[in-house]
N, C-alpha and C. Protein backbone atom coordinates (compact mmCIF):
# COMPACT_ATOMS: atom_id res chain seq x y z
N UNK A 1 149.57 161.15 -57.36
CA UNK A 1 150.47 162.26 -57.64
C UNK A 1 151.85 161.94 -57.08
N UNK A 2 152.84 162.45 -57.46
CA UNK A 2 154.02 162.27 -57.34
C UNK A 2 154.60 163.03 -56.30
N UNK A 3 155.13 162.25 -55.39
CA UNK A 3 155.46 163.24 -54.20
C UNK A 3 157.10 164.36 -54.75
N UNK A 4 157.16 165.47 -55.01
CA UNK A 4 157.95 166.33 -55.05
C UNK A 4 158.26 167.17 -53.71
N UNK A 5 159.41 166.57 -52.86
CA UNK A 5 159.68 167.46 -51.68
C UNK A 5 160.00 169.07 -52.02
N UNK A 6 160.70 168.91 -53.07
CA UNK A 6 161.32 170.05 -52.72
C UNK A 6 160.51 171.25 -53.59
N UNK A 7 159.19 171.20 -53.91
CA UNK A 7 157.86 172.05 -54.25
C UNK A 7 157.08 172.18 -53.24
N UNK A 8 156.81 170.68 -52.61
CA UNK A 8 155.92 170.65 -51.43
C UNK A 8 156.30 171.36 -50.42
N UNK A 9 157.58 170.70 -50.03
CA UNK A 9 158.50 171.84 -48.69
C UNK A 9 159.09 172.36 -48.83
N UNK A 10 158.62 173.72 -49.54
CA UNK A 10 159.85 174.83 -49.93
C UNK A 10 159.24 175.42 -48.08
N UNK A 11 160.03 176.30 -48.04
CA UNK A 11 159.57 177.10 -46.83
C UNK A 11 158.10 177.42 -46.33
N UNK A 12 157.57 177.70 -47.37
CA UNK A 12 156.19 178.49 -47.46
C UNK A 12 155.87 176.93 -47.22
N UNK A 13 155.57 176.05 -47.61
CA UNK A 13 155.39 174.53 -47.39
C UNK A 13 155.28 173.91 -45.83
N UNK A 14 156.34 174.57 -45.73
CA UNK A 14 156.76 173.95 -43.95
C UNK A 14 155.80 174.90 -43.18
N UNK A 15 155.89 176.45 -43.48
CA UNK A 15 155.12 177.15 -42.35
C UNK A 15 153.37 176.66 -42.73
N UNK A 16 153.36 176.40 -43.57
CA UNK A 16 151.68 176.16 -43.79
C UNK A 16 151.74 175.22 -43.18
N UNK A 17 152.62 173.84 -43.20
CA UNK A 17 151.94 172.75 -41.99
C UNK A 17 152.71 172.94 -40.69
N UNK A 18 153.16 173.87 -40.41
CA UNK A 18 153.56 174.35 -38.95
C UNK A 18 152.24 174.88 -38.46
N UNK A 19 151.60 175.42 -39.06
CA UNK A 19 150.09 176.45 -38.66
C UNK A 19 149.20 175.08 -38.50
N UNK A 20 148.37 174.38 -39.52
CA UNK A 20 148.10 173.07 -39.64
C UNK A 20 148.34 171.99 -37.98
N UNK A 21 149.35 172.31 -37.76
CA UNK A 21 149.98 170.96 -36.86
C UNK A 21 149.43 172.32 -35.40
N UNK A 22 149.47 173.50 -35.33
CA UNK A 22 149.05 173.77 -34.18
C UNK A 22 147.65 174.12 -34.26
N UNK A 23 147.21 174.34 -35.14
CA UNK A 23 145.50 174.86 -35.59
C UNK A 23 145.40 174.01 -36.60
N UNK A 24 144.39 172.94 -36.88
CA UNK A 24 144.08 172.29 -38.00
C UNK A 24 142.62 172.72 -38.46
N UNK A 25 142.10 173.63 -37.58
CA UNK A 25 141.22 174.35 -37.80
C UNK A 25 141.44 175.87 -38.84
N UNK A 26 142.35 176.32 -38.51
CA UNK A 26 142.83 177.54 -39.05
C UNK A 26 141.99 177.58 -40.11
N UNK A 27 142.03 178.87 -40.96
CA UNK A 27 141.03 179.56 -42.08
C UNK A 27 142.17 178.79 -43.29
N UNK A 28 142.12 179.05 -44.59
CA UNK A 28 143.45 178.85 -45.52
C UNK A 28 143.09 180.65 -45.57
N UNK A 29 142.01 181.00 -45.10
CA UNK A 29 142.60 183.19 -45.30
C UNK A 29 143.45 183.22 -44.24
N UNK A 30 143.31 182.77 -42.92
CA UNK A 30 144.01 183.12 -41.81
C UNK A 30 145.57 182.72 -42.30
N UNK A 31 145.60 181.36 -42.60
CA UNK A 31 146.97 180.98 -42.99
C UNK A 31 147.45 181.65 -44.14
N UNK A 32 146.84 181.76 -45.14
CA UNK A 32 147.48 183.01 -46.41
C UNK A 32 148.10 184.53 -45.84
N UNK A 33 147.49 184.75 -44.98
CA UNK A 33 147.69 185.84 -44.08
C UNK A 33 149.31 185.92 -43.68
N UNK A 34 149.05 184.45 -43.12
CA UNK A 34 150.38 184.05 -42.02
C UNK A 34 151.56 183.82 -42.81
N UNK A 35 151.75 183.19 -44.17
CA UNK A 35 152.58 182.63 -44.88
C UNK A 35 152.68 183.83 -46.79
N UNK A 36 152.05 185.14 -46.88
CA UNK A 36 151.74 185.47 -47.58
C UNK A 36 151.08 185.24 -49.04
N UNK A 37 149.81 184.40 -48.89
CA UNK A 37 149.53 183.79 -49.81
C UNK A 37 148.09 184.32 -50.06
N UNK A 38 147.07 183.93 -50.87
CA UNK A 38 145.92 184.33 -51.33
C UNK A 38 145.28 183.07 -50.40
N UNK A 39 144.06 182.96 -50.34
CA UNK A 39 143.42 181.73 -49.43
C UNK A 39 143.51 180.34 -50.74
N UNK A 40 142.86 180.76 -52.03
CA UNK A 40 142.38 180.52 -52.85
C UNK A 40 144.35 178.74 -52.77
N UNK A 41 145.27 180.26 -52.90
CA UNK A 41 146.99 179.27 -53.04
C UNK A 41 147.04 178.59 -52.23
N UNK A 42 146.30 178.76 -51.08
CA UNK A 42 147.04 177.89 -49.42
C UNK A 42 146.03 176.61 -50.29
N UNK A 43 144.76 176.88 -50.38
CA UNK A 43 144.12 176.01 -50.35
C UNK A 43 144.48 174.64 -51.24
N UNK A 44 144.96 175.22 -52.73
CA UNK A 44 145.81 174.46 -53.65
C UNK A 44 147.15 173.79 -52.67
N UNK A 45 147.44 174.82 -52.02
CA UNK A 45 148.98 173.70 -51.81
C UNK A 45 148.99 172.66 -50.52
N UNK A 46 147.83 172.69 -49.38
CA UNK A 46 146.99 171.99 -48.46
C UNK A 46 146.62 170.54 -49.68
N UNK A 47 145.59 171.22 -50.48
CA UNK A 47 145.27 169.67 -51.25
C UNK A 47 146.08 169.27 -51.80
N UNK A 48 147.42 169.89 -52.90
CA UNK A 48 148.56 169.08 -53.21
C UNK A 48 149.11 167.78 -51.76
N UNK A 49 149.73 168.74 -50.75
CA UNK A 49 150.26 168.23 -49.38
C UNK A 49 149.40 166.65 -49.05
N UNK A 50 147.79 166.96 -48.99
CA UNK A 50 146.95 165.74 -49.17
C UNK A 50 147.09 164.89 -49.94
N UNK A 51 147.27 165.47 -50.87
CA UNK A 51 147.21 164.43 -52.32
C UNK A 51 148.50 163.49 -52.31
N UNK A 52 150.01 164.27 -52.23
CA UNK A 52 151.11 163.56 -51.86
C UNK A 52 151.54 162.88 -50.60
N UNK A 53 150.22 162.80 -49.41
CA UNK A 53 150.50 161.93 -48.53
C UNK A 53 150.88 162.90 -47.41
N UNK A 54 151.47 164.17 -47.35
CA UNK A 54 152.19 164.18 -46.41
C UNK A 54 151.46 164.71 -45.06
N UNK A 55 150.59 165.28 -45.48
CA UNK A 55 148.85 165.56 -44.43
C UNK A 55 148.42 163.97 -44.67
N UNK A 56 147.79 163.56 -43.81
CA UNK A 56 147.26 162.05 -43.40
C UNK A 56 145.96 162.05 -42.75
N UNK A 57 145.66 163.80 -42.30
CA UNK A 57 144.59 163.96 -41.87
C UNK A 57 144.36 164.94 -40.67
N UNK A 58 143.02 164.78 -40.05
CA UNK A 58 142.65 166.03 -39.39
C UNK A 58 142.21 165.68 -37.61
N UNK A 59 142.61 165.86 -36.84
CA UNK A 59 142.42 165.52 -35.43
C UNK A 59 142.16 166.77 -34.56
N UNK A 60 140.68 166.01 -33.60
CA UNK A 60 140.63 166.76 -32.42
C UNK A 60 141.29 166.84 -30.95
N UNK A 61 142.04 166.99 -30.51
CA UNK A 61 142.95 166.74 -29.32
C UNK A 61 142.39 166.57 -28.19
N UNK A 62 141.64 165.41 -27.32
CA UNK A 62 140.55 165.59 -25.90
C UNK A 62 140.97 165.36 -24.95
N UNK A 63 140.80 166.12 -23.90
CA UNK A 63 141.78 165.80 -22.67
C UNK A 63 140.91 164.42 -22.01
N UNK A 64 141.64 163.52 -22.20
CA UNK A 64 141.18 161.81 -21.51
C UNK A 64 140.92 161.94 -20.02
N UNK A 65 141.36 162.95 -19.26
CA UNK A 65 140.90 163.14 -17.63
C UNK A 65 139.77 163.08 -17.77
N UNK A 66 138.80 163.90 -18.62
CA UNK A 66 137.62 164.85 -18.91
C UNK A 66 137.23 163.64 -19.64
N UNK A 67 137.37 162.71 -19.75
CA UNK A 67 136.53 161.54 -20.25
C UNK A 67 136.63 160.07 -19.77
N UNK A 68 137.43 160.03 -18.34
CA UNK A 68 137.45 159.31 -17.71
C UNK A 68 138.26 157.85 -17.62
N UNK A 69 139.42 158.63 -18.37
CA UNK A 69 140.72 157.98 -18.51
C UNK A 69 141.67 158.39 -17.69
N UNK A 70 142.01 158.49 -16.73
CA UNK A 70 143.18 159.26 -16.05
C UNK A 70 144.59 158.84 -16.14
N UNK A 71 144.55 157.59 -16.62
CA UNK A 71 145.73 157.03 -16.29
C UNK A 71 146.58 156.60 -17.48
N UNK A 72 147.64 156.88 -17.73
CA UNK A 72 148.50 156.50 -19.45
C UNK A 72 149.55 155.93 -18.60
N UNK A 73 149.27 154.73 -19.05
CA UNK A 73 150.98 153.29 -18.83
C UNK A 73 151.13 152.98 -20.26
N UNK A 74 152.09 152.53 -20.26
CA UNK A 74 153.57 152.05 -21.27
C UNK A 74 153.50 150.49 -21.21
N UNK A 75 153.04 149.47 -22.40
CA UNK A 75 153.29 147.48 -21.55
C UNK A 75 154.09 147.75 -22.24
N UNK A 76 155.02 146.92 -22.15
CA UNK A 76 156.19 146.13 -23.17
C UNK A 76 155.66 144.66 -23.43
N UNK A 77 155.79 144.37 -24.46
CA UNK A 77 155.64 142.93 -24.81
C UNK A 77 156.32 142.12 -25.56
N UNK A 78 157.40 141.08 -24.26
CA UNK A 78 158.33 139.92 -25.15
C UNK A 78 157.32 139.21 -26.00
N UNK A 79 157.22 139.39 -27.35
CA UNK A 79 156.32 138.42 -27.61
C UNK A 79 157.29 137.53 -28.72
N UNK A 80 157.16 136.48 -29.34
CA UNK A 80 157.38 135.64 -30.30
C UNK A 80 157.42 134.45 -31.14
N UNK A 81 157.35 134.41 -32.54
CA UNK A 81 156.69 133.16 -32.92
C UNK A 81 154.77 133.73 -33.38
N UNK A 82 154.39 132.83 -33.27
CA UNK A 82 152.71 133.07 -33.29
C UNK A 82 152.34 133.96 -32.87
N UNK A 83 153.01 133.66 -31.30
CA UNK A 83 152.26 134.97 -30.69
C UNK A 83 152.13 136.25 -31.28
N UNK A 84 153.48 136.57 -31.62
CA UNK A 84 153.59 137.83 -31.82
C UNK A 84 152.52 138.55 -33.37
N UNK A 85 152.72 137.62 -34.16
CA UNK A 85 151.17 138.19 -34.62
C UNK A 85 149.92 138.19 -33.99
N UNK A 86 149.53 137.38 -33.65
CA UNK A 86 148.34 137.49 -32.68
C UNK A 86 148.26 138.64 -31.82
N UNK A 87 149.30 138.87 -31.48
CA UNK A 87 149.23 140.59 -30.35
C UNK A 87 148.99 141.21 -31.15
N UNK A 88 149.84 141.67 -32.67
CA UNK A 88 149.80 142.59 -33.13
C UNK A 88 148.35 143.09 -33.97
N UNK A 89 147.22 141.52 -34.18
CA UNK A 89 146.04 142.01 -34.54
C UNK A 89 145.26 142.07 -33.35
N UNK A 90 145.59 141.51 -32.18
CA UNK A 90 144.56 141.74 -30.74
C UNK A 90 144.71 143.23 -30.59
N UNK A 91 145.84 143.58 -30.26
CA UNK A 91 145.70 145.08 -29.83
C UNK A 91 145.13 146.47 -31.10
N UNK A 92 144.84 146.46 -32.06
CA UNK A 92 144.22 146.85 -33.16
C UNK A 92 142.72 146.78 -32.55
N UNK A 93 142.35 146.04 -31.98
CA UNK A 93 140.77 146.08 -31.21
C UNK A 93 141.13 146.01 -30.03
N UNK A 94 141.81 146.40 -29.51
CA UNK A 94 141.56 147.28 -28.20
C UNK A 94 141.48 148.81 -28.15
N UNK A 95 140.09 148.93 -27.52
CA UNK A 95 139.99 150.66 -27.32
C UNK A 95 141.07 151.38 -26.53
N UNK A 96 141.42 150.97 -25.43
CA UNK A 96 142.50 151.87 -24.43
C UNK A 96 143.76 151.50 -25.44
N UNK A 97 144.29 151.04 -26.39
CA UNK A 97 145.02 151.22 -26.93
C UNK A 97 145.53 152.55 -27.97
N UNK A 98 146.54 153.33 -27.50
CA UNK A 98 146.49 154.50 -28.00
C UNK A 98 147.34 154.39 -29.66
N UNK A 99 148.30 153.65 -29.34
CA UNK A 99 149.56 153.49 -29.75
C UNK A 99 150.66 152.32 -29.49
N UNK A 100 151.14 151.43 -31.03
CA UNK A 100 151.19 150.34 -31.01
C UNK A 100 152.49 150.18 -31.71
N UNK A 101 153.68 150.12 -31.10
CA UNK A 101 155.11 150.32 -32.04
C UNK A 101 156.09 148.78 -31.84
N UNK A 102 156.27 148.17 -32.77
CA UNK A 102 157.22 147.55 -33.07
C UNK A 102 158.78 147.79 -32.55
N UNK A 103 158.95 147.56 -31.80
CA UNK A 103 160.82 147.74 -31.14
C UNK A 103 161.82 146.78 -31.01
N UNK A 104 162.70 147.27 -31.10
CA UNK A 104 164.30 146.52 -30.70
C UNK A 104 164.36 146.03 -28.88
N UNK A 105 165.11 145.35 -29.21
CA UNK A 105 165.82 144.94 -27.99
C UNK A 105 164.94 143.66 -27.35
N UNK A 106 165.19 143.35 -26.10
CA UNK A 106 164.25 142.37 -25.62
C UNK A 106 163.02 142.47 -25.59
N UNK A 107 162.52 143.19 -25.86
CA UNK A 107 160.94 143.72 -26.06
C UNK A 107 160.54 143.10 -27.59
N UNK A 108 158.86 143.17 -27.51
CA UNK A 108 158.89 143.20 -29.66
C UNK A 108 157.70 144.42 -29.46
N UNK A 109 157.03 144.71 -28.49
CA UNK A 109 156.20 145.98 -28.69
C UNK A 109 156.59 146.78 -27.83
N UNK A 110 155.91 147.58 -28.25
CA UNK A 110 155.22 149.44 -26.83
C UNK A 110 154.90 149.06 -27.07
N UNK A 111 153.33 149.80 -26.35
CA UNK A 111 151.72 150.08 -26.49
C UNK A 111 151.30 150.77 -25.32
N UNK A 112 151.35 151.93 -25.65
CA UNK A 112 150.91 153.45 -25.08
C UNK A 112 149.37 153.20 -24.61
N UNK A 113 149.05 152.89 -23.36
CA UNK A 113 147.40 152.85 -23.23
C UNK A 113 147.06 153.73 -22.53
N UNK A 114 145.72 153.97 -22.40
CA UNK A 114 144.68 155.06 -21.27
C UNK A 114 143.70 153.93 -20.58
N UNK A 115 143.50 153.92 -19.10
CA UNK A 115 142.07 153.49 -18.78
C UNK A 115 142.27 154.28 -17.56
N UNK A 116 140.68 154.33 -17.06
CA UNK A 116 140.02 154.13 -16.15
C UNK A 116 140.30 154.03 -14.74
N UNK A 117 140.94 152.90 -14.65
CA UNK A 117 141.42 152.84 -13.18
C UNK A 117 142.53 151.89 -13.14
N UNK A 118 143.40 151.75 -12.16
CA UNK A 118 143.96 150.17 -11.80
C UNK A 118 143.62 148.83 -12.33
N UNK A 119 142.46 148.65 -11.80
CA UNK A 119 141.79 147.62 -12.02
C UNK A 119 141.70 147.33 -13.42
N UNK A 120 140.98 148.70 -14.01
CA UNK A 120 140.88 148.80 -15.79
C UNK A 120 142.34 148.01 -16.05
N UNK A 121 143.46 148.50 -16.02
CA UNK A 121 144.93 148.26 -16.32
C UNK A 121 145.53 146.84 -16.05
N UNK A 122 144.86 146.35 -15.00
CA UNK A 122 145.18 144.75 -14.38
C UNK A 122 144.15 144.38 -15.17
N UNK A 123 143.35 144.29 -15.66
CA UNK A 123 142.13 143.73 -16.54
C UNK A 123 142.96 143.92 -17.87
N UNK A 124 143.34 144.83 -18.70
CA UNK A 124 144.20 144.97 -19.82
C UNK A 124 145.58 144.01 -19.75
N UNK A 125 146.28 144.33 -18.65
CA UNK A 125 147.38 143.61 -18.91
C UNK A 125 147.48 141.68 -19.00
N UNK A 126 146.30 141.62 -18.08
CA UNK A 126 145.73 140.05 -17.98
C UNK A 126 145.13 140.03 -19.27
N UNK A 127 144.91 140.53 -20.20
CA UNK A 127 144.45 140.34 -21.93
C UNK A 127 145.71 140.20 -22.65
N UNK A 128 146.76 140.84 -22.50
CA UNK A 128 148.04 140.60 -22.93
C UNK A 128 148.87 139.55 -22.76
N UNK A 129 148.91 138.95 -21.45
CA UNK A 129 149.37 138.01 -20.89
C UNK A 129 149.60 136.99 -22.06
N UNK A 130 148.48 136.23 -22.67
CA UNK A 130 148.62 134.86 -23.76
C UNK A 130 149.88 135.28 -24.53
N UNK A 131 150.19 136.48 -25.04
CA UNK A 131 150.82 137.02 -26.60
C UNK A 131 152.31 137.13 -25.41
N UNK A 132 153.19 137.61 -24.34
CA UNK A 132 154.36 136.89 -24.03
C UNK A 132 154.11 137.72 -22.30
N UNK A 133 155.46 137.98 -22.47
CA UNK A 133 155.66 138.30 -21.00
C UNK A 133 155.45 140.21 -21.16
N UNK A 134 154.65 140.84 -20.17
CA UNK A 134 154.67 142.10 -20.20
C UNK A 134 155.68 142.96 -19.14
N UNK A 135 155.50 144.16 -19.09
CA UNK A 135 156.62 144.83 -18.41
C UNK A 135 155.46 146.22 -18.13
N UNK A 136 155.32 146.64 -17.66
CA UNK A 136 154.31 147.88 -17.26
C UNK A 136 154.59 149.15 -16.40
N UNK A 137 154.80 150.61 -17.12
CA UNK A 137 155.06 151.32 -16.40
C UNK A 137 154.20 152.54 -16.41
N UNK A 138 153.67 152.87 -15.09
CA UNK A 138 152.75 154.16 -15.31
C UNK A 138 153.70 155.09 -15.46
N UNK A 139 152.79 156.16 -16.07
CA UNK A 139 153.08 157.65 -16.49
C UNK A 139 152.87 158.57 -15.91
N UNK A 140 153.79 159.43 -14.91
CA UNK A 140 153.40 160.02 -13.56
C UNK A 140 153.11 161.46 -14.03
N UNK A 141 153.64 161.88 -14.99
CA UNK A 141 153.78 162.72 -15.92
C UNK A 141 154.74 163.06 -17.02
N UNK A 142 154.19 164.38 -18.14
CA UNK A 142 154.94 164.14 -19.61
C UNK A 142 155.48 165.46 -19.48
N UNK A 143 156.38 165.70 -19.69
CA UNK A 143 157.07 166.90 -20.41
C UNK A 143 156.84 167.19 -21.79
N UNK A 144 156.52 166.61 -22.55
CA UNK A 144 156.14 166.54 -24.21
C UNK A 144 154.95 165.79 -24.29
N UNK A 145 154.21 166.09 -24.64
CA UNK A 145 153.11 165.26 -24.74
C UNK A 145 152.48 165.18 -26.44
N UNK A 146 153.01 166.58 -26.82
CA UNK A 146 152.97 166.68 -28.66
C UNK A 146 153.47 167.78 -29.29
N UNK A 147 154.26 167.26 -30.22
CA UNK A 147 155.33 167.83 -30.88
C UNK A 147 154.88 168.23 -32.53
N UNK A 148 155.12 169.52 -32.98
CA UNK A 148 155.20 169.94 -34.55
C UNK A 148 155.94 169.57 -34.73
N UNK A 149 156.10 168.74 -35.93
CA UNK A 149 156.97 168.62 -36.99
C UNK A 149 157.50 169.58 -37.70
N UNK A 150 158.62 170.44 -37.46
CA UNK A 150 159.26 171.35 -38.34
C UNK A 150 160.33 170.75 -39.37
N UNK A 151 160.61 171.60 -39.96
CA UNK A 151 161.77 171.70 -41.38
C UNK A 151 163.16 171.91 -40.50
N UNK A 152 163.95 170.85 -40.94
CA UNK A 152 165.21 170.57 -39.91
C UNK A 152 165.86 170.44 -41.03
N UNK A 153 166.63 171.90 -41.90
CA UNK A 153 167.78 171.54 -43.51
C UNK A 153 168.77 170.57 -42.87
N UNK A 154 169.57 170.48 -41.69
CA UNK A 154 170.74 169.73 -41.77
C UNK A 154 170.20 167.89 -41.27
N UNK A 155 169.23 168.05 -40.85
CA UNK A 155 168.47 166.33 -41.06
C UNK A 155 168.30 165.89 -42.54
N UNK A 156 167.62 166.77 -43.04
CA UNK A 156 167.44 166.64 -44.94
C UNK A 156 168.67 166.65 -45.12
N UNK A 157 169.87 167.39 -45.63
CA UNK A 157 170.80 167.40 -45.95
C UNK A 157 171.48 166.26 -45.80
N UNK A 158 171.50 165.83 -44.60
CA UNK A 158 172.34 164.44 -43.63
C UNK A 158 171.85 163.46 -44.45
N UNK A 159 170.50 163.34 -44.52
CA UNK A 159 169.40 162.31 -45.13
C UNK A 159 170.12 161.90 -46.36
N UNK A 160 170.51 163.47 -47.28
CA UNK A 160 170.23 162.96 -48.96
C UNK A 160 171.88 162.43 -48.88
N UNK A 161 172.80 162.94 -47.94
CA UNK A 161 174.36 162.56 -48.40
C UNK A 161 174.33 161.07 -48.04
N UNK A 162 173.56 160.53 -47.15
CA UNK A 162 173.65 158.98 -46.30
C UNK A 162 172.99 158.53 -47.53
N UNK A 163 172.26 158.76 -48.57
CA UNK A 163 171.38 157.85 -49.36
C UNK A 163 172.92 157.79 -50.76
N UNK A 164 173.55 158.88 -50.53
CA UNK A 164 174.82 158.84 -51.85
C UNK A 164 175.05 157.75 -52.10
C-alpha cells in the first residue's frame, strides 16, 4: 500500500498513535472513545498505519533491574576497514545488546548495552576489542528514558520546503 501522510496523519492519525505509543494495549473502543471514532474506524485506520509501515509493531516495556540487568553503558567503537563489518554482524548476536547506531565523528558505532555486573561489562567489552578501539561509559542515570512520537507541523513543514 502506498504510504499517504497526509490521510494517515491527519490529526485523528497522530492522536491514535499518541494513545498506541503510551498504551499499545489500549481497546480500538477505548481509543474511538479518545479520538471520536467507532472501534470498528480506529481499527481500519491502526491496520492502514500497519500496512503503510508506520506502526512496526507491538512491545512490552520490562524493567531490566527486575531481571537482573542493572547496569546500561554506552561502548563507542573506532572501528574500520573489515572490521567494521564484522562488528556490525557480531553485535546483532549479542544479547546485552540493546541498541546498535552507526555515527559520525571519530567513533563508527554506539551500542547501548545492559548486563549483569562489572565483570558481565569487562567480559563484553573484551568481545569488542578485535572490531577497534572502544570508549565506555556507564549510565548513572536517564532523564528520558522513552519518548512519544508526536505531530510537530513546523518539522513537516521545514521538511517539505528543504525537499523544494
Amino acid at each position: 500500500m502506498a504510504f499517504n501522510s497526509e490521510t494517515l496523519l491527519d490529526p485523528t492519525g497522530w492522536h491514535i498513535l499518541r494513545i498506541l505509543q503510551e498504551n499499545a494495549r489500549a481497546s480500538f473502543s477505548e481509543i474511538g472513545r479518545q479520538v471520536g471514532l467507532s472501534a470498528p474506524a480506529v481499527a481500519e485506520r491502526v491496520r492502514r498505519l500497519e500496512d503503510a509501515g508506520v506502526i512496526t509493531g507491538y512491545h512490552a516495556e520490562i524493567d531490566p533491574v527486575k531481571i537482573g540487568l542493572p547496569i546500561l553503558a554506552i561502548i563507542r567503537i573506532a572501528s574500520t576497514g573489515a572490521a567494521f563489518t564484522q562488528c556490525a554482524d557480531a553485535v546483532k548476536h549479542m544479547p546485552e545488546v540493546l541498541e546498535c547506531h552507526r555515527i559520525t565523528g571519530n567513533d563508527s558505532f554506539s551500542i547501548k548495552v545492559r548486563v549483569a555486573s562489572i565483570l558481565h561489562l569487562e567480559t563484553l567489552i573484551d568481545q569488542l576489542q578485535p572490531y577497534g578501539g572502544t570508549t565506555t561509559t556507564l549510565v548513572l542515570s536517564s532523564a528520558v528514558t522513552r519518548r512519544t512520537i508526536d505531530h510537530a507541523p513546523d518539522a513537516v513543514v521545514d521538511a517539505r520546503s528543504a525537499q523544494v
